[in-house]
Structure formats: structure tokens, C-alpha cells
C-alpha atoms as a PDB file:
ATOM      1  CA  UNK A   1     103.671  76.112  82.115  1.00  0.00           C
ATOM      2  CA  UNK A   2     103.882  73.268  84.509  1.00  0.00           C
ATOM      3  CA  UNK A   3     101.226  70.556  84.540  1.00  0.00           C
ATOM      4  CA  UNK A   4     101.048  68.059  87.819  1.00  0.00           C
ATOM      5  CA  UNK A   5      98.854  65.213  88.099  1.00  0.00           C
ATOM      6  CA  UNK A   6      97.404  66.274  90.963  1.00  0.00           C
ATOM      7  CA  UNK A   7      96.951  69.041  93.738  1.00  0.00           C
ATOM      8  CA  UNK A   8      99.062  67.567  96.072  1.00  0.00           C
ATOM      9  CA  UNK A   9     101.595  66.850  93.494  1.00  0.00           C
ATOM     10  CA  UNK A  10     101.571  70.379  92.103  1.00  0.00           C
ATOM     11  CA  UNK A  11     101.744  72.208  95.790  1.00  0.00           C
ATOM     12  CA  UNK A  12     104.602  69.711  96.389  1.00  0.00           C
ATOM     13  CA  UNK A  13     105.899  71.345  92.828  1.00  0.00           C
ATOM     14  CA  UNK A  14     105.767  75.148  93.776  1.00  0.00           C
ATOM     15  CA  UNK A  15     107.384  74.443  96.703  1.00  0.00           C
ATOM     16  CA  UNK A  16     110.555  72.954  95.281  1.00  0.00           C
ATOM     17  CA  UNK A  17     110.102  75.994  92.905  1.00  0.00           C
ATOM     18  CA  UNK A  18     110.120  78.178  95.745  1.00  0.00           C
ATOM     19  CA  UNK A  19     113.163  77.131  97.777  1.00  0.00           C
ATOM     20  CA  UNK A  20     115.294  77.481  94.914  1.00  0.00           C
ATOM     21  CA  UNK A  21     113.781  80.868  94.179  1.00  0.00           C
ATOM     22  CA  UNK A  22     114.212  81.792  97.607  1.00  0.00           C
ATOM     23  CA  UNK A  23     117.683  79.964  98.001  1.00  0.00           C
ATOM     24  CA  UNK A  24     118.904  81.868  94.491  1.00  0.00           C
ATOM     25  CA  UNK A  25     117.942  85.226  96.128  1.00  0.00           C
ATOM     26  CA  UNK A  26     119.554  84.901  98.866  1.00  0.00           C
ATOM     27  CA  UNK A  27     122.878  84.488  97.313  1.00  0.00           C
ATOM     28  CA  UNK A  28     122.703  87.807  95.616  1.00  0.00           C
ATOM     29  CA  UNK A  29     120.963  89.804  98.239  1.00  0.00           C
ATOM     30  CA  UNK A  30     120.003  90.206 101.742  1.00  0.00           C
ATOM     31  CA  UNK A  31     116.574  90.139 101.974  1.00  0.00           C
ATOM     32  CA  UNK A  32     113.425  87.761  99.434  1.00  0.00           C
ATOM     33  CA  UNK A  33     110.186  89.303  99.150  1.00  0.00           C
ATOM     34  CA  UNK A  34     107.579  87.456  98.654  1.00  0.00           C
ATOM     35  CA  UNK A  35     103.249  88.013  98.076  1.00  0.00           C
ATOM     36  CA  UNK A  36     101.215  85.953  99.638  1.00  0.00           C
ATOM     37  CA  UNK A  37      97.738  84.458  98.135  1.00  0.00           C
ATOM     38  CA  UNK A  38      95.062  83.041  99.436  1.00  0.00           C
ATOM     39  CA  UNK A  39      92.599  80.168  98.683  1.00  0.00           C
ATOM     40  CA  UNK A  40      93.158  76.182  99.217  1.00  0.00           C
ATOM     41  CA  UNK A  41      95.689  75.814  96.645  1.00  0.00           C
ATOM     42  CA  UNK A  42      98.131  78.295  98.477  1.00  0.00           C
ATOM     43  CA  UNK A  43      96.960  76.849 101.323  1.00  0.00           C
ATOM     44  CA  UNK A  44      98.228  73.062 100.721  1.00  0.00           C
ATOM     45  CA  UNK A  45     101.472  75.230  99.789  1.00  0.00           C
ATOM     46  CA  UNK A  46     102.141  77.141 103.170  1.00  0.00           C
ATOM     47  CA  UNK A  47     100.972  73.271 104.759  1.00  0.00           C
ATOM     48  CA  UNK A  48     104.352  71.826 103.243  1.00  0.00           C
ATOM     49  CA  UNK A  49     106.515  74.937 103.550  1.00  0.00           C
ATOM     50  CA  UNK A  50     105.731  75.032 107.127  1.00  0.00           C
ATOM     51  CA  UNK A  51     106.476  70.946 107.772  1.00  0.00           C
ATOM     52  CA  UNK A  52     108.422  69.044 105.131  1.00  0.00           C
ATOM     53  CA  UNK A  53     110.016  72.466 104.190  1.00  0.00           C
ATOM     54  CA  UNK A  54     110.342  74.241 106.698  1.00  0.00           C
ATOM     55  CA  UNK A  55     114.267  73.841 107.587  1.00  0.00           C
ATOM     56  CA  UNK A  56     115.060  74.367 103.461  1.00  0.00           C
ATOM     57  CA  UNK A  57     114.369  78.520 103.652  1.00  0.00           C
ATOM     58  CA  UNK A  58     115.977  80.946 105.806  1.00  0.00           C
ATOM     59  CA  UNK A  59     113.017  82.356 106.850  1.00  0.00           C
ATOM     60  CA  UNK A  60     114.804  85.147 109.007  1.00  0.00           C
ATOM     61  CA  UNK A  61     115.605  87.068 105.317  1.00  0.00           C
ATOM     62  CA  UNK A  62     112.115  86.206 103.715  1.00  0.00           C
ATOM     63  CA  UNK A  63     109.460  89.901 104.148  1.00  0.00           C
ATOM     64  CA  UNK A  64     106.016  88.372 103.312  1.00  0.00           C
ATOM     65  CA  UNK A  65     103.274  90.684 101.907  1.00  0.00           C
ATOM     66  CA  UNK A  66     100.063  89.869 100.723  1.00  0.00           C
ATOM     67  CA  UNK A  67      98.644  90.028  96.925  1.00  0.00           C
ATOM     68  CA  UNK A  68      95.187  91.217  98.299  1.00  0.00           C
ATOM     69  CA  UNK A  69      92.778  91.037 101.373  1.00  0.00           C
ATOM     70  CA  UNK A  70      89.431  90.879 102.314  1.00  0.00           C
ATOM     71  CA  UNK A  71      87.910  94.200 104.141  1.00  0.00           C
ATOM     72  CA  UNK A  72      87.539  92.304 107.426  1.00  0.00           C
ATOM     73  CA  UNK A  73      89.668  91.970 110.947  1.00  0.00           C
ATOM     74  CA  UNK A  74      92.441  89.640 110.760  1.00  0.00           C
ATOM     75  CA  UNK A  75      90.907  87.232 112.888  1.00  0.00           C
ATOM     76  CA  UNK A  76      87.709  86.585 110.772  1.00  0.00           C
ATOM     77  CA  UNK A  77      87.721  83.331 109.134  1.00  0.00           C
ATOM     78  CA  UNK A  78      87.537  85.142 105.532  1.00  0.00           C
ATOM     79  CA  UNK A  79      91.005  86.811 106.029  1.00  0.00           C
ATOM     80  CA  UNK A  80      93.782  85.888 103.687  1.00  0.00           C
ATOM     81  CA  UNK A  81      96.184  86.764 106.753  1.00  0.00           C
ATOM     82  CA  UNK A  82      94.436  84.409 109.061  1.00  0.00           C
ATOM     83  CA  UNK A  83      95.044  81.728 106.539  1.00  0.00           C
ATOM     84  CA  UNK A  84      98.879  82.509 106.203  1.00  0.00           C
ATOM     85  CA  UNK A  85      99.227  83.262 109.668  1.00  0.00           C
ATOM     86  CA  UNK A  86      97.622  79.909 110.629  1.00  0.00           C
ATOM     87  CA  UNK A  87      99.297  77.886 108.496  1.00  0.00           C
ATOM     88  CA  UNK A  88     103.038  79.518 107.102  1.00  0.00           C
ATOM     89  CA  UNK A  89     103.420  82.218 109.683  1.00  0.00           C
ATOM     90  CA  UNK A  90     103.041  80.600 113.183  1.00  0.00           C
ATOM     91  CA  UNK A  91     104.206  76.965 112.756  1.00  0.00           C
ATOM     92  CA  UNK A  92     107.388  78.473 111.440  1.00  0.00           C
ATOM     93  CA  UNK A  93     107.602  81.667 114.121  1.00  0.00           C
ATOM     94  CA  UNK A  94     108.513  83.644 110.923  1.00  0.00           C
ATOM     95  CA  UNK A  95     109.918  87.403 112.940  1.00  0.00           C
ATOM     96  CA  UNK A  96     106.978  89.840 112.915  1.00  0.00           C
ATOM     97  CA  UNK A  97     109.114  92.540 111.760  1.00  0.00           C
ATOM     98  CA  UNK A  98     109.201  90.634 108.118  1.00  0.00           C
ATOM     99  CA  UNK A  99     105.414  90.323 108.423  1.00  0.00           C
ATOM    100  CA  UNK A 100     103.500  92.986 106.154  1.00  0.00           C
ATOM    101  CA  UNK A 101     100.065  92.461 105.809  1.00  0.00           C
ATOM    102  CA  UNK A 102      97.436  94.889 104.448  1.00  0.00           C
ATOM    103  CA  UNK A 103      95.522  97.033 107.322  1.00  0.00           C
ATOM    104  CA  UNK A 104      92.300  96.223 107.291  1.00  0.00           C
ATOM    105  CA  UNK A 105      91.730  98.566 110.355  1.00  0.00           C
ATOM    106  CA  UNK A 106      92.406 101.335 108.950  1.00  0.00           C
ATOM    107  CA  UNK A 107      89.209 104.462 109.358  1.00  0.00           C
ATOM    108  CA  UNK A 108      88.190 103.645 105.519  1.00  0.00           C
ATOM    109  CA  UNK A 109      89.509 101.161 102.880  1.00  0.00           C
ATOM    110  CA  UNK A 110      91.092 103.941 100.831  1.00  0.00           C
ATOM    111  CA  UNK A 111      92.723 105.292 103.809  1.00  0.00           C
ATOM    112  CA  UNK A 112      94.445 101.409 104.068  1.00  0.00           C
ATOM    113  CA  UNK A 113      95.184 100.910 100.179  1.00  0.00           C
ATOM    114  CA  UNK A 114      97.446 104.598 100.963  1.00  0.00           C
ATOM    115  CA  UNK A 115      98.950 102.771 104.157  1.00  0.00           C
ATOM    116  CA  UNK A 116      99.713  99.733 102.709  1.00  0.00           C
ATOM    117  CA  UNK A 117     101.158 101.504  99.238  1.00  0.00           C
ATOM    118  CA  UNK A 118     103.334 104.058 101.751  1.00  0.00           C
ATOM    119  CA  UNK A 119     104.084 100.145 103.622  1.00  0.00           C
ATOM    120  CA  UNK A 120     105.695  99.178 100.634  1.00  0.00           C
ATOM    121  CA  UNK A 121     107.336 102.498  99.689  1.00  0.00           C
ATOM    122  CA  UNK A 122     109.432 102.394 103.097  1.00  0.00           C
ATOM    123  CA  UNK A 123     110.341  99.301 102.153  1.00  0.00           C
ATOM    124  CA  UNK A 124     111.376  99.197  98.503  1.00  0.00           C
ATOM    125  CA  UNK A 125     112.279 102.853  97.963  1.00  0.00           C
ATOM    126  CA  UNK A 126     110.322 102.863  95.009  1.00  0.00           C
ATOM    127  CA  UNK A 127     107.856 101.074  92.465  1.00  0.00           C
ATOM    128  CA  UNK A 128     107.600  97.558  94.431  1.00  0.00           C
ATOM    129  CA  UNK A 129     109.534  94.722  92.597  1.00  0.00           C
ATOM    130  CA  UNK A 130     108.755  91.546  93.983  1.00  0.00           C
ATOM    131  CA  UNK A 131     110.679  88.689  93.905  1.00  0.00           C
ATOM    132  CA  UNK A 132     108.208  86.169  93.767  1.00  0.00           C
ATOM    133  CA  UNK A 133     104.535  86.709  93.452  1.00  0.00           C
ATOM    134  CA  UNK A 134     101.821  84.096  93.920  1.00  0.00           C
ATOM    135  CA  UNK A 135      98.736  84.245  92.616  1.00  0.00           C
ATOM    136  CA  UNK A 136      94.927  82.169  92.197  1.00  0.00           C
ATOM    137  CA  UNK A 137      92.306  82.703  89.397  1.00  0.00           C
ATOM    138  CA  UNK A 138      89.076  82.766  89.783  1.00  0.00           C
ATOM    139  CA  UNK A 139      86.157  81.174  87.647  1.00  0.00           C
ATOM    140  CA  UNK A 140      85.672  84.923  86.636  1.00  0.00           C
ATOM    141  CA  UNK A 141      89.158  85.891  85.593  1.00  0.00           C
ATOM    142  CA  UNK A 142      89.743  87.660  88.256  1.00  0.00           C
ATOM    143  CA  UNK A 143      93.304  87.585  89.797  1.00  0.00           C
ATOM    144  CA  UNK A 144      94.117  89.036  93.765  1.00  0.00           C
ATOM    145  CA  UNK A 145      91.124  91.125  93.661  1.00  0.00           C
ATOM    146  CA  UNK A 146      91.289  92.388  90.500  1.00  0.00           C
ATOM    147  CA  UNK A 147      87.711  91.929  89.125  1.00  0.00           C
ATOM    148  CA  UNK A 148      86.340  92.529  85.216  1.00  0.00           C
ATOM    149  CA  UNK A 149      85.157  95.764  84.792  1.00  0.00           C
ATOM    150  CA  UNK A 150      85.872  97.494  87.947  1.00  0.00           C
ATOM    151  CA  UNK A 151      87.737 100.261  88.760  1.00  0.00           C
ATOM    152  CA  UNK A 152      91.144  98.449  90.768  1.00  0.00           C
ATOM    153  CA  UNK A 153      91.467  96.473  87.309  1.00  0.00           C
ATOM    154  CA  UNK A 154      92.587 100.390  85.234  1.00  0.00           C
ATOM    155  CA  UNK A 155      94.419 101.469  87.989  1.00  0.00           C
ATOM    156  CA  UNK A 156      97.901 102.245  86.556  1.00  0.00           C
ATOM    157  CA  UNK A 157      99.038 105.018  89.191  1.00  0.00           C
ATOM    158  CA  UNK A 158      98.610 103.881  92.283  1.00  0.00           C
ATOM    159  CA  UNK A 159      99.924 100.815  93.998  1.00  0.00           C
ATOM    160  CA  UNK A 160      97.521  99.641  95.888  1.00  0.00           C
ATOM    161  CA  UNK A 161      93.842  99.999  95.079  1.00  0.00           C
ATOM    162  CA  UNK A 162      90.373  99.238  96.988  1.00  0.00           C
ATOM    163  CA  UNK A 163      88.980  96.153  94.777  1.00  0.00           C
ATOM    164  CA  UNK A 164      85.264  95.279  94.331  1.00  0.00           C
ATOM    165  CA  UNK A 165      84.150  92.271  94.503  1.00  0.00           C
ATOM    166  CA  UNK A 166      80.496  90.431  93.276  1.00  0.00           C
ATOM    167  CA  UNK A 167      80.469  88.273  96.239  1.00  0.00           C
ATOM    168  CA  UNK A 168      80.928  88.813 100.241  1.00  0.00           C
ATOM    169  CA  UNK A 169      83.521  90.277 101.512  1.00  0.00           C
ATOM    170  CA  UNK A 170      82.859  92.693  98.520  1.00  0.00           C
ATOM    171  CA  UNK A 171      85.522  95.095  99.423  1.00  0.00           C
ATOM    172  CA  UNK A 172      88.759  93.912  99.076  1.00  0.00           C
ATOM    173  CA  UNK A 173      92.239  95.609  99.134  1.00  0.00           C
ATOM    174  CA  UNK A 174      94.833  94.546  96.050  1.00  0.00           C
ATOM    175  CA  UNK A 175      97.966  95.115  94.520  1.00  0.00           C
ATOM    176  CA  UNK A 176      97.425  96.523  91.042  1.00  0.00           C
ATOM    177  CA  UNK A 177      98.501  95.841  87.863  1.00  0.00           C
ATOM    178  CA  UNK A 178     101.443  97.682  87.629  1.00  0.00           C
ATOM    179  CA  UNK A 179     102.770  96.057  91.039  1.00  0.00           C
ATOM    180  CA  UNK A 180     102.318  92.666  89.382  1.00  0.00           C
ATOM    181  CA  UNK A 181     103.834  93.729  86.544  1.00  0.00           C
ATOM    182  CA  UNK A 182     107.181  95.044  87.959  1.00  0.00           C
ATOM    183  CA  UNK A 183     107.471  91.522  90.024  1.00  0.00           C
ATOM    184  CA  UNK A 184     110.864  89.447  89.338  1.00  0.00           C
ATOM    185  CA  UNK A 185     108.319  86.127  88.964  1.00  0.00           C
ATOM    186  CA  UNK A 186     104.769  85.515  89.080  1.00  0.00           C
ATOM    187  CA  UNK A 187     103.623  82.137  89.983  1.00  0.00           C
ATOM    188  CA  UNK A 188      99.907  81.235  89.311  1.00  0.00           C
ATOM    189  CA  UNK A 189      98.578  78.505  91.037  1.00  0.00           C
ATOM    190  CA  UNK A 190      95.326  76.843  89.551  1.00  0.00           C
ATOM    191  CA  UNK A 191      93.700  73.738  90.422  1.00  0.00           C
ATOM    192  CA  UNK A 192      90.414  72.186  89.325  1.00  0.00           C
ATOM    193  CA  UNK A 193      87.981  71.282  86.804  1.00  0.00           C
ATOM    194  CA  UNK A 194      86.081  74.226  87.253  1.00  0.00           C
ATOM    195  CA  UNK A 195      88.810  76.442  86.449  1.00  0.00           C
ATOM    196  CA  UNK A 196      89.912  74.873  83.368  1.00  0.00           C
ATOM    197  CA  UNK A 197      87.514  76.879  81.149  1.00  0.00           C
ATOM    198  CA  UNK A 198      88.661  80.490  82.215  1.00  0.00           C
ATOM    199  CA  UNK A 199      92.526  78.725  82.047  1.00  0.00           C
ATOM    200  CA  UNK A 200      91.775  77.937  78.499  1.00  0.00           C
ATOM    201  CA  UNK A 201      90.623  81.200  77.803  1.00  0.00           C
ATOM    202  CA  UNK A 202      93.346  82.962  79.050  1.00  0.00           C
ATOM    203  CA  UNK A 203      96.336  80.883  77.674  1.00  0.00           C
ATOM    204  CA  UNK A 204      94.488  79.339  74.094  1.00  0.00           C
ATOM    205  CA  UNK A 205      92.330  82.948  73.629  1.00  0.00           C
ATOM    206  CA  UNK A 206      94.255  85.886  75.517  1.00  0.00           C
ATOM    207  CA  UNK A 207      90.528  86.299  76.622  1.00  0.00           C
ATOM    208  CA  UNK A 208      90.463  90.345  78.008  1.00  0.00           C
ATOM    209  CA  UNK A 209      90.777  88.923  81.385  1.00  0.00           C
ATOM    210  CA  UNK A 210      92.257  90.351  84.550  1.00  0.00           C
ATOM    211  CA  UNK A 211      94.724  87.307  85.019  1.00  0.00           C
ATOM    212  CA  UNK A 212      95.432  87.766  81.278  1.00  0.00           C
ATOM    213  CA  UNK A 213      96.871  90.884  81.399  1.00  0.00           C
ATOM    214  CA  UNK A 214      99.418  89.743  83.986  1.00  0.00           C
ATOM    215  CA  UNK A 215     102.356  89.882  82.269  1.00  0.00           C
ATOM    216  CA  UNK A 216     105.829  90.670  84.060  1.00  0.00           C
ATOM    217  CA  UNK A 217     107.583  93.456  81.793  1.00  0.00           C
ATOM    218  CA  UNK A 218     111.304  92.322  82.660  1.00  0.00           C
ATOM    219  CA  UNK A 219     110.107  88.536  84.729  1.00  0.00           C
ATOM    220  CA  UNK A 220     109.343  85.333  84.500  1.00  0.00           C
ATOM    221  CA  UNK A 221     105.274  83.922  84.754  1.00  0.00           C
ATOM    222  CA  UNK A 222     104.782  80.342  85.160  1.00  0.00           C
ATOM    223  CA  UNK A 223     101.275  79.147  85.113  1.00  0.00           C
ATOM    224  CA  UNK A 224     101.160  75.815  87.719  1.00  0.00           C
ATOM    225  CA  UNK A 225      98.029  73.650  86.586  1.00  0.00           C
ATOM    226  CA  UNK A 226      96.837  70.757  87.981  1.00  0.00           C
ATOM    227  CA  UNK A 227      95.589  68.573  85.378  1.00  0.00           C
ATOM    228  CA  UNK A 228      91.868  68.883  85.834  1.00  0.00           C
ATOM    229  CA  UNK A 229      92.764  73.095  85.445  1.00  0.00           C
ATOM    230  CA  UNK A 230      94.695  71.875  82.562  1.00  0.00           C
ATOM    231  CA  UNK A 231      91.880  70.066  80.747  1.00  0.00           C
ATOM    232  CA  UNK A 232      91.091  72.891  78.221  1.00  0.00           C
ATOM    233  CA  UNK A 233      94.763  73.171  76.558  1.00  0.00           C
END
């Protein structure tokens, strides 16, 4: 667990994280891959990778791919690959060919969750393992778009599942569990007062929560907290 005093400070955190994950790779193979999140704390991330950073990763050998996703075009102002492409992706003219985000096109959502997971198997061969995962929490528990109580959340076959969610855009695309799982390192990145409860929950309690169950079977998870999200522990 890593505790910063504040957002900025802990976005400035992950990133350091980040280019030595990336940097450590890179040394031992050709290509990084890592999953994008969304939401404002990523988003103060991808800020600083894409200015301060941004000459510190070989971005050339970094595939991006994308946690979960909204059921919406890419251009709508709800899509996590707007966000990324906005403010990583662009600013840093990362190749398209390392670009993989989910379809969202696609003539039915299940029809994309089978593109994306056949996406993924040209890519890794087999079961996906990630290098370095990011991922939010919401007040909920819920983690990418894996919601309590809903179908995406037992998934244990597939790869990618068609997520439910209780507010708009309700359908969502998501990486499941055992995708998350397999990663090499899951980063969390929480922020805020109003998270602090569910944080408590999951790290004091091992509440049955979605982000609780998050647990890398041969990985590392770090939990970044800013310390308003860290006022329950």
C-alpha cells in the first residue's frame, strides 16, 4: 500500500511506479502491455505521462488495452478511450498499431466482448497476462465494470464479459476476473473522501466486494491511496 498526501502527489507516484515497471520490462522483453482505466485519477496520470514523462518510456514497445468501456462510440464524452486518447494517446502520437481498445461498434455488445477476447488471443497466444493493470473503485465496490451481483462479476470462462451497470452508460464491456487475476501487477488507484469507506472495507474487512476479490495468483497488487481514500485504515 502506498499512501500520498495528495492527488497530485499520488498520480506523480504511479507514474514513477510506472516507468520503472515499464523500463524493467523492457529489458527482458520486447513488447509492455499495459490496461488502461478510466476516471480523473487515471486521468491526472496519462496528464503527466504525456508531459513531464513523456521522453522516460519507449512508447514504440508499450500495446495499451483498456480494463473496461462504456457501450458508446469512441467519440462520446463518456468513453474511457476518448479520455486516453485525449490525453496519453495523442499528445504522445503513441503508433496505432499498439492501440487496442474495446469495439464498441460492434452489431451487439456480446458480439464485441467475443472480438475484443479473440483481440487479445491474437495477441497473447493464450490466457492474457498483463504486465501492468490499472484500476479505480467505485463507492460500490465495483472495479472496471465489474458490479455486485451481476453476472460479468462470476464469469470465470470467458475473458471478456458484457458488464451491467446501475447508472448510464449501463452497458459496459470488462475484463473479468480471471484476466485480472493472471496480470503480472495490478495497480489500484483511489482518491477521495468518499471512497475511503468502501477502501476500508475492502482492505480492514475483505468485504465480498468486486475490487476485493482482485487478487493476482502469481503478481504483485499495490493499492495507491490518497490520504482522504486512506482515512478509514
Amino acid at each position: 500500500m502506498r499512501i500520498a498526501e495528495t492527488a497530485d502527489e499520488l498520480a506523480r507516484g504511479v507514474a514513477d511506479a510506472l516507468v520503472g515497471k515499464v523500463s524493467q520490462g523492457l529489458r527482458q522483453q520486447p513488447l509492455f502491455s499495459l490496461v488502461l482505466a478510466g476516471g480523473n485519477t487515471p486521468r491526472a496520470l496519462y496528464l503527466l505521462l504525456a508531459k513531464e514523462y513523456r521522453q522516460r518510456i519507449d512508447w514504440g514497445r508499450v500495446h495499451l488495452f483498456w480494463g473496461d468501456e462504456r457501450y458508446v462510440p469512441h467519440d462520446h464524452p463518456a468513453s474511457n478511450f476518448r479520455m486516453a486518447y485525449e490525453t496519453l494517446i495523442a499528445p504522445l502520437n503513441i503508433p496505432p498499431e499498439n492501440i487496442h481498445p474495446m469495439p464498441t461498434d460492434a452489431a451487439s455488445p456480446d458480439d464485441a466482448a467475443r472480438l475484443y477476447e479473440q483481440e487479445l488471443r491474437n495477441f497473447f497466444g493464450e490466457m492474457p497476462r498483463f504486465d501492468l493493470v490499472l484500476l479505480g473503485i467505485g463507492a460500490d465496490g465495483h472495479t472496471a465494470s465489474l458490479f455486485p451481483d451481476t453476472s460479468a462479476l462470476e464469469e470465470r470462462k470467458r475473458w471478456v464479459a458484457v458488464g451491467e451497470a446501475p447508472v448510464e452508460p449501463c452497458v459496459r464491456l470488462t475484463l473479468t476476473l480471471p484476466v485480472l487475476n493472471a496480470a503480472r501487477t495490478v495497480y489500484f488507484l483511489v482518491t477521495g473522501a468518499d471512497k475511503a469507506e468502501t477502501v476500508r472495507r475492502v482492505l480492514m474487512e475483505n468485504a465480498p466486494l468486486p475490487a476485493a476479490l482482485v487478487q493476482p495468483e502469481d503478481g504483485e497488487l499495490v493499492w495507491w491511496l490518497d490520504k482522504e481514500a486512506a482515512g478509514g485504515i
